[in-house]
C-alpha atoms as a PDB file:
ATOM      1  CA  UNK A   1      96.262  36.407  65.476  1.00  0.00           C
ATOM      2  CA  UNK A   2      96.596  39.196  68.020  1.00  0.00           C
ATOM      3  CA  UNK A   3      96.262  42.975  67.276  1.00  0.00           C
ATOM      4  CA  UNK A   4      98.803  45.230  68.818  1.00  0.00           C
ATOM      5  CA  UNK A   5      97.184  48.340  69.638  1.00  0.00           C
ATOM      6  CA  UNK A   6     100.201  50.455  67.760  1.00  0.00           C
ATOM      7  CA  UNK A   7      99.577  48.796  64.675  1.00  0.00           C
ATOM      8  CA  UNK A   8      95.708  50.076  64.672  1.00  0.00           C
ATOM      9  CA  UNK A   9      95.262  53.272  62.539  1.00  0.00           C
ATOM     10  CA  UNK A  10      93.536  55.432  64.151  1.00  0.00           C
ATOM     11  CA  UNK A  11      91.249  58.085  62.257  1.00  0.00           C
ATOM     12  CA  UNK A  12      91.775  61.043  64.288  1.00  0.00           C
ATOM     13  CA  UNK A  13      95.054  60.546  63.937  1.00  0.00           C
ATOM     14  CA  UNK A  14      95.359  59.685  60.197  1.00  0.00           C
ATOM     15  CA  UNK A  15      95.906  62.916  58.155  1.00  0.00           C
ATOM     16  CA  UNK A  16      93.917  61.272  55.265  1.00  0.00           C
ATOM     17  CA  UNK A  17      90.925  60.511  56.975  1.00  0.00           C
ATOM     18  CA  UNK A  18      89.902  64.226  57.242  1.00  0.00           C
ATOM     19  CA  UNK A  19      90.075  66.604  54.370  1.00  0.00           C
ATOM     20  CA  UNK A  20      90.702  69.900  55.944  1.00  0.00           C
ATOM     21  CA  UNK A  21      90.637  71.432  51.931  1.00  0.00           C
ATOM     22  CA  UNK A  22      86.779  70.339  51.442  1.00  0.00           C
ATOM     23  CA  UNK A  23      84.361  72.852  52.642  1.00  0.00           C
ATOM     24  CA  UNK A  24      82.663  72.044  56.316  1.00  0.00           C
ATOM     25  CA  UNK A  25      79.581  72.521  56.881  1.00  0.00           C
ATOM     26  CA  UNK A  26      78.839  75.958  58.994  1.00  0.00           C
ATOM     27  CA  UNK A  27      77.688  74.198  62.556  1.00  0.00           C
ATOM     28  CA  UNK A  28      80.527  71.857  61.891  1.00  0.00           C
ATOM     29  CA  UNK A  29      82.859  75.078  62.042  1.00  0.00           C
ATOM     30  CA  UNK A  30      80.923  76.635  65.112  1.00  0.00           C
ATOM     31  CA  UNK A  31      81.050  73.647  66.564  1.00  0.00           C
ATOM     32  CA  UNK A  32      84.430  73.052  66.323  1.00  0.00           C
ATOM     33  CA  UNK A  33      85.288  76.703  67.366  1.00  0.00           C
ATOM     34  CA  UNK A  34      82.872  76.428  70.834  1.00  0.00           C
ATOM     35  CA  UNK A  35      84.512  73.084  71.690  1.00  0.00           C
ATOM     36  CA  UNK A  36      88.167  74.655  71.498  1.00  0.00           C
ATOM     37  CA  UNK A  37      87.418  77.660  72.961  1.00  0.00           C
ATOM     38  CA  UNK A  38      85.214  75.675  76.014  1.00  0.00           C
ATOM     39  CA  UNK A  39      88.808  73.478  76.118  1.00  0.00           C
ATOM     40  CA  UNK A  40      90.703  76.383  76.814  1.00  0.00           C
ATOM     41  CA  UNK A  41      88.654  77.778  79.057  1.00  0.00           C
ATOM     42  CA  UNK A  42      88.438  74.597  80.952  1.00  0.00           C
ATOM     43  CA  UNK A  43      92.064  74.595  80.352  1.00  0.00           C
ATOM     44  CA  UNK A  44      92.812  78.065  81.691  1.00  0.00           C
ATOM     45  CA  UNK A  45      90.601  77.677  84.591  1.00  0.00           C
ATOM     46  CA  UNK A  46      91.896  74.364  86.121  1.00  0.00           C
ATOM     47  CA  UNK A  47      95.380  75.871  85.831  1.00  0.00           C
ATOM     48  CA  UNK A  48      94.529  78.668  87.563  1.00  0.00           C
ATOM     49  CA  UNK A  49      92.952  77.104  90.508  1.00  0.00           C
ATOM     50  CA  UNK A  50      95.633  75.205  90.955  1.00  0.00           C
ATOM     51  CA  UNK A  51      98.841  77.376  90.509  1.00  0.00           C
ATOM     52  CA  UNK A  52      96.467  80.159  92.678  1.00  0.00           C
ATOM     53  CA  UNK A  53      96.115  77.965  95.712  1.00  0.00           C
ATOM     54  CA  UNK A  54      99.415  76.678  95.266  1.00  0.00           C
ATOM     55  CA  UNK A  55     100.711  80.197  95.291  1.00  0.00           C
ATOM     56  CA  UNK A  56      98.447  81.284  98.455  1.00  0.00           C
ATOM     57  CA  UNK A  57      99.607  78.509 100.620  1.00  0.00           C
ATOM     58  CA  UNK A  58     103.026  79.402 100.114  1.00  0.00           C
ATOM     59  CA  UNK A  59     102.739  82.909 100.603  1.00  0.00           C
ATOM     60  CA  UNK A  60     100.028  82.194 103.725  1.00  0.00           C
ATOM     61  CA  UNK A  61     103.045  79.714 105.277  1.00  0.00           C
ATOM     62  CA  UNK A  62     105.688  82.304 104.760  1.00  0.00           C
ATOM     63  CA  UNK A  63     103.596  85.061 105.978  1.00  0.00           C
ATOM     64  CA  UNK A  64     102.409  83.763 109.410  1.00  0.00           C
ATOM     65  CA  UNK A  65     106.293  82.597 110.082  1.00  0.00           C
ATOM     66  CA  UNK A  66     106.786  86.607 109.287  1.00  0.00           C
ATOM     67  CA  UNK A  67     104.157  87.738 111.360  1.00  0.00           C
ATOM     68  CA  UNK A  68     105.133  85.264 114.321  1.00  0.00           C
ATOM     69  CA  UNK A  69     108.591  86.034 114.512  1.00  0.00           C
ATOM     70  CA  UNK A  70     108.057  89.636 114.137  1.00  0.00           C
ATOM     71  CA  UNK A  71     105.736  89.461 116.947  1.00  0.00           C
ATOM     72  CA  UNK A  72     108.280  87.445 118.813  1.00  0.00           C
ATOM     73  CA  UNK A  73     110.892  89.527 118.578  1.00  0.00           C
ATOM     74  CA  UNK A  74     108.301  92.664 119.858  1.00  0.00           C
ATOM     75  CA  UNK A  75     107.570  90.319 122.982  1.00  0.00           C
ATOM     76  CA  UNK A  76     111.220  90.448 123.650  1.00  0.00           C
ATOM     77  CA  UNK A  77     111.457  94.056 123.562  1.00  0.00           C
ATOM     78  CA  UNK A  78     108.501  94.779 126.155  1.00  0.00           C
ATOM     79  CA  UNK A  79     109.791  91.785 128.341  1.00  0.00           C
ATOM     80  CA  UNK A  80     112.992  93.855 128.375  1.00  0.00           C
ATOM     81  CA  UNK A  81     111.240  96.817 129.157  1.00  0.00           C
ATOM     82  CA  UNK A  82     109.152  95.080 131.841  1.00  0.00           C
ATOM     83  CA  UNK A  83     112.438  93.864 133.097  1.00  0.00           C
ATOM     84  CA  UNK A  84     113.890  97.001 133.736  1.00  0.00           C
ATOM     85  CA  UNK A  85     110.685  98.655 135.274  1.00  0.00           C
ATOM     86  CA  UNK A  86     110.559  95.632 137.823  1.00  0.00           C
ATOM     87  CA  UNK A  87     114.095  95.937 139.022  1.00  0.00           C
ATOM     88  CA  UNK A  88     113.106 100.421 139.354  1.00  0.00           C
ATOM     89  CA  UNK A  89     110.259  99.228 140.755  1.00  0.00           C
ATOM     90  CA  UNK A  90     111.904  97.343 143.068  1.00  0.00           C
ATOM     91  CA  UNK A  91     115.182  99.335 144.154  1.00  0.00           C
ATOM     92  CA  UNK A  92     112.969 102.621 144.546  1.00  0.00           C
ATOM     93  CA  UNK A  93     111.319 100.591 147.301  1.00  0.00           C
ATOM     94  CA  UNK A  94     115.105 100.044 149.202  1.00  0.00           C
ATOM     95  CA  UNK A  95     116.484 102.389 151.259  1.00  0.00           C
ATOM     96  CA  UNK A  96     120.294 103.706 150.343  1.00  0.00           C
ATOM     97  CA  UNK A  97     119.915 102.123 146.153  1.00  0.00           C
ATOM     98  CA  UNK A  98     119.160 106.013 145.171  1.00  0.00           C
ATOM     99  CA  UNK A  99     122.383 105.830 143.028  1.00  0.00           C
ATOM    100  CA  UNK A 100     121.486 102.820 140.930  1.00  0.00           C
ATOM    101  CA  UNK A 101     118.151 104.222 140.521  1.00  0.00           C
ATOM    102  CA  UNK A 102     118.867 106.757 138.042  1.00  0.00           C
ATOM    103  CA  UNK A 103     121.263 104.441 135.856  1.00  0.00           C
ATOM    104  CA  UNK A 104     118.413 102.175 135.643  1.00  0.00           C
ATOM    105  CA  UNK A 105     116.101 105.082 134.343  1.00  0.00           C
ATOM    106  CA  UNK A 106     118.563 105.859 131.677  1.00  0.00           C
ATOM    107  CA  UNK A 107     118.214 102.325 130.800  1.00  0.00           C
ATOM    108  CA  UNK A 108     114.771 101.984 131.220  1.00  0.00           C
ATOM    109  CA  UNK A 109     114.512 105.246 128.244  1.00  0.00           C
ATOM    110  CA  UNK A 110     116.959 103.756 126.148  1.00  0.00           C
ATOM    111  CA  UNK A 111     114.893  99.872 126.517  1.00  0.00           C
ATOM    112  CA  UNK A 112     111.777 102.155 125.610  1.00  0.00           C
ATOM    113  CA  UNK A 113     113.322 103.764 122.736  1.00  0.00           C
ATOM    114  CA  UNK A 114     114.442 101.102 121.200  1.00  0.00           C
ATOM    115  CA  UNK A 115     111.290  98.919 121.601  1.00  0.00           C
ATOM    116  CA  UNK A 116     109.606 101.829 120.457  1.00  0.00           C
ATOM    117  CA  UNK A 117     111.685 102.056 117.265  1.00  0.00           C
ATOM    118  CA  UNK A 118     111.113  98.218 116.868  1.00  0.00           C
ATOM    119  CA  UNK A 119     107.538  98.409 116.916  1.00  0.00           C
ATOM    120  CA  UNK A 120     107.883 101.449 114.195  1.00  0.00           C
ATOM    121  CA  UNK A 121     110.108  98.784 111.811  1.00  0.00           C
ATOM    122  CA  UNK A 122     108.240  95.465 112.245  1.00  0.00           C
ATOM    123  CA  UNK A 123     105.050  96.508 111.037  1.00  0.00           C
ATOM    124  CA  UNK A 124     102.899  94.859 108.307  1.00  0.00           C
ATOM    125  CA  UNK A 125     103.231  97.459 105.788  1.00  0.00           C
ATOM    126  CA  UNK A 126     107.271  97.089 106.745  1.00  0.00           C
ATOM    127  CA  UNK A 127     108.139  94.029 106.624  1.00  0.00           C
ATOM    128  CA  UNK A 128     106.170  92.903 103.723  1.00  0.00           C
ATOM    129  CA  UNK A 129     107.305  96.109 101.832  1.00  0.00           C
ATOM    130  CA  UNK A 130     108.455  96.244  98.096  1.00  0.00           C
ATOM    131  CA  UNK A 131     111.240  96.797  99.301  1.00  0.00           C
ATOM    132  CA  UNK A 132     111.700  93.078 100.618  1.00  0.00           C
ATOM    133  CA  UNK A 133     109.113  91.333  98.532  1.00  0.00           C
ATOM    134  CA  UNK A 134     109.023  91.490  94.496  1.00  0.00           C
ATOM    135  CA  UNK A 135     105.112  91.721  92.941  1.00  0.00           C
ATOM    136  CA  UNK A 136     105.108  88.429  92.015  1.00  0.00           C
ATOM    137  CA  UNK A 137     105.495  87.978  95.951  1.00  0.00           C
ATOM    138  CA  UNK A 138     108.734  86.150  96.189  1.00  0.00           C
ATOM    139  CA  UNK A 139     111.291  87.441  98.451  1.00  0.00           C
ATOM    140  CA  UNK A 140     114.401  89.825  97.082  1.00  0.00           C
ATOM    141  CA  UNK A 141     116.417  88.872 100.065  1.00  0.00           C
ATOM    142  CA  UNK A 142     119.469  86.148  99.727  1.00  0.00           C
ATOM    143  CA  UNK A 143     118.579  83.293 101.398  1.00  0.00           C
ATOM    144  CA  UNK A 144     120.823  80.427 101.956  1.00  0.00           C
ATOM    145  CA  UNK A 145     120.312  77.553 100.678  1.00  0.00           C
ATOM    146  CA  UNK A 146     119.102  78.773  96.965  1.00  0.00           C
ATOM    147  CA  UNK A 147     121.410  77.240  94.929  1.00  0.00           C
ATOM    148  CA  UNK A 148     119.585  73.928  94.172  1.00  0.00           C
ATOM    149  CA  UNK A 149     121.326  71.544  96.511  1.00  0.00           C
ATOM    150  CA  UNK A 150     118.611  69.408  98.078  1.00  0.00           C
ATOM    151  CA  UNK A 151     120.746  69.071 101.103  1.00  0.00           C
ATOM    152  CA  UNK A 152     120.835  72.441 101.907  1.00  0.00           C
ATOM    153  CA  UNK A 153     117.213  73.251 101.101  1.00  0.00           C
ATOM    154  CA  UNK A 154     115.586  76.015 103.887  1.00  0.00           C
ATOM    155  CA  UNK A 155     112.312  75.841 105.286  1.00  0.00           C
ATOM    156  CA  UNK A 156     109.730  78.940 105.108  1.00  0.00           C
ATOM    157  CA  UNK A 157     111.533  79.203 108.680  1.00  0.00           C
ATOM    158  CA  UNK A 158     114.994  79.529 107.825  1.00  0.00           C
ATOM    159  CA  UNK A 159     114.256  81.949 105.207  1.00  0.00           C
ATOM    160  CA  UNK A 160     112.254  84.068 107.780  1.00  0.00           C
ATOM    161  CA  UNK A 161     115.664  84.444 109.794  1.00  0.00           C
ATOM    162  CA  UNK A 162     117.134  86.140 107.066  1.00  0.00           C
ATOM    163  CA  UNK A 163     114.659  88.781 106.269  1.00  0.00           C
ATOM    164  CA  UNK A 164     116.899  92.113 106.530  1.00  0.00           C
ATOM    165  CA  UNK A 165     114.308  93.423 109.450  1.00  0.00           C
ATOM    166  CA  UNK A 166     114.498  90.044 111.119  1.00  0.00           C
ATOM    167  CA  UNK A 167     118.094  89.805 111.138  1.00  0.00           C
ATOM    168  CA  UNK A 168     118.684  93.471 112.264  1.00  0.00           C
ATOM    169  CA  UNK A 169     115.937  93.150 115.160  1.00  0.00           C
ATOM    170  CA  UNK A 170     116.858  89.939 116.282  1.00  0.00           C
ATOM    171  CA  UNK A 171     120.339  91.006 116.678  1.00  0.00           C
ATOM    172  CA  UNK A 172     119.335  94.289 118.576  1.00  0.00           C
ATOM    173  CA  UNK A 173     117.445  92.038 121.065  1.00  0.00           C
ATOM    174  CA  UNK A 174     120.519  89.714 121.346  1.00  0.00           C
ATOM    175  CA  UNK A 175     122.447  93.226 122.399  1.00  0.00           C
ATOM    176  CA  UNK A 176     119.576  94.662 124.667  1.00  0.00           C
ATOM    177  CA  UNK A 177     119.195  91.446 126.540  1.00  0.00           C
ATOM    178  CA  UNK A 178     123.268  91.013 127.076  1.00  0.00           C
ATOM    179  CA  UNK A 179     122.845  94.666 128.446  1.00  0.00           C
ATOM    180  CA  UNK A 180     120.953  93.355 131.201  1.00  0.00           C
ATOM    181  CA  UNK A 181     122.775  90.526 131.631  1.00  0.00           C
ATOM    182  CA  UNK A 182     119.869  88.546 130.240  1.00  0.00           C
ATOM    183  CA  UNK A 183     120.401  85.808 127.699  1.00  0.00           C
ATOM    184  CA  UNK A 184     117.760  84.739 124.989  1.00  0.00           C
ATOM    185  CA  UNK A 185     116.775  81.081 123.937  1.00  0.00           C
ATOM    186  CA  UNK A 186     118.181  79.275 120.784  1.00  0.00           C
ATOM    187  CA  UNK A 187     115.374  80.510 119.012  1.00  0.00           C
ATOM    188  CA  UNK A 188     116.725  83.630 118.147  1.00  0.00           C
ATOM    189  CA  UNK A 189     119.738  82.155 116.773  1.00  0.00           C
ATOM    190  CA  UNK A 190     119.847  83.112 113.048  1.00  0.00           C
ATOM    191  CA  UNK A 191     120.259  80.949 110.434  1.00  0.00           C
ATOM    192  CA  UNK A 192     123.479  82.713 109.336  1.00  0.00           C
ATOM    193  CA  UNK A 193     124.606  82.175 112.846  1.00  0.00           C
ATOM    194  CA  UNK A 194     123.206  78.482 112.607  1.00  0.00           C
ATOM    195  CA  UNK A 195     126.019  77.652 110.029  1.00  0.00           C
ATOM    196  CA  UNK A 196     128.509  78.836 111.722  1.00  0.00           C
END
């Protein structure tokens, strides 16, 4: 005759096998209290490891896609400004181009200001401000895709794009670079702008 496992009574199980109303001996009670309060330590501490370097990879991920495309977008600016100073450069160097020279000054201050005002803006301290990110370190901006549809899930990278600094910068470059009659790569197409 076989046993089936579910049909076994188990004693730690059974309610009758312990008396919880008789008295316990004292190192039975210590005991007991060490051995729950070593669980939840245990318990507590191999939670925490995990949820903690869960919670620094994601942050670590989102951060360096921060910090890349803000530094990106800061390349831009000086390659604009290093645009504009080669062209000076060059024109002050022909005779008779005196008259485009000093429109090209004008826009060689404004390409300074504004690449100035950039690097002011896409800081550390800025773009990881409260004002963006919550304590608990999740973002406070919308980002697409949030709604729980597994098709439309973003990556760290998408939600990057659509960091309020991001967005703003990105499109400023976009305008400074159609200024000069310049034209940036696909990689500074948003991801608002990606939908469309």
């Amino acid at each position: 005759m076989a046993i089936h496992p579910s049909s076994v009574e188990t004693p730690a199980y059974d309610e009758d096998y312990y008396d919880v109303s008789a008295p316990q001996p004292e190192t039975i009670v210590r005991l007991a209290s060490k051995h729950t309060t070593e669980g939840y330590r245990d318990g507590i501490t191999a939670s925490k490891q995990l949820h903690v370097q869960e919670g620094f990879d994601e942050g670590y991920i989102l951060g360096a896609a921060l910090g890349l495309k803000a530094g990106e977008l800061l390349g831009v600016f000086d390659g604009l400004v290093a645009t504009v100073n080669g062209v000076l450069l060059s024109l002050e160097k022909e005779a008779g181009a005196s008259d485009k020279i000093g429109e090209l000054e004008a826009l060689l201050r404004r390409q300074k200001k504004v690449r100035d005002m950039a690097k002011l803006e896409l800081t550390i301290e800025k773009v990881f401000d409260r004002e963006y990110f919550g304590e608990d370190g999740v973002w406070k901006w919308a980002a697409d895709g949030e709604d729980g549809d597994k098709e439309n899930e973003r990556t760290f990278d998408d939600i990057v794009l659509q960091h309020p600094l991001i967005v703003k910068w990105t499109m400023i470059a976009k305008g400074s670079s159609e200024e000069l009659g310049l034209e940036l790569k696909d990689e500074f197409i948003t991801a608002e702008e990606a939908d469309n």
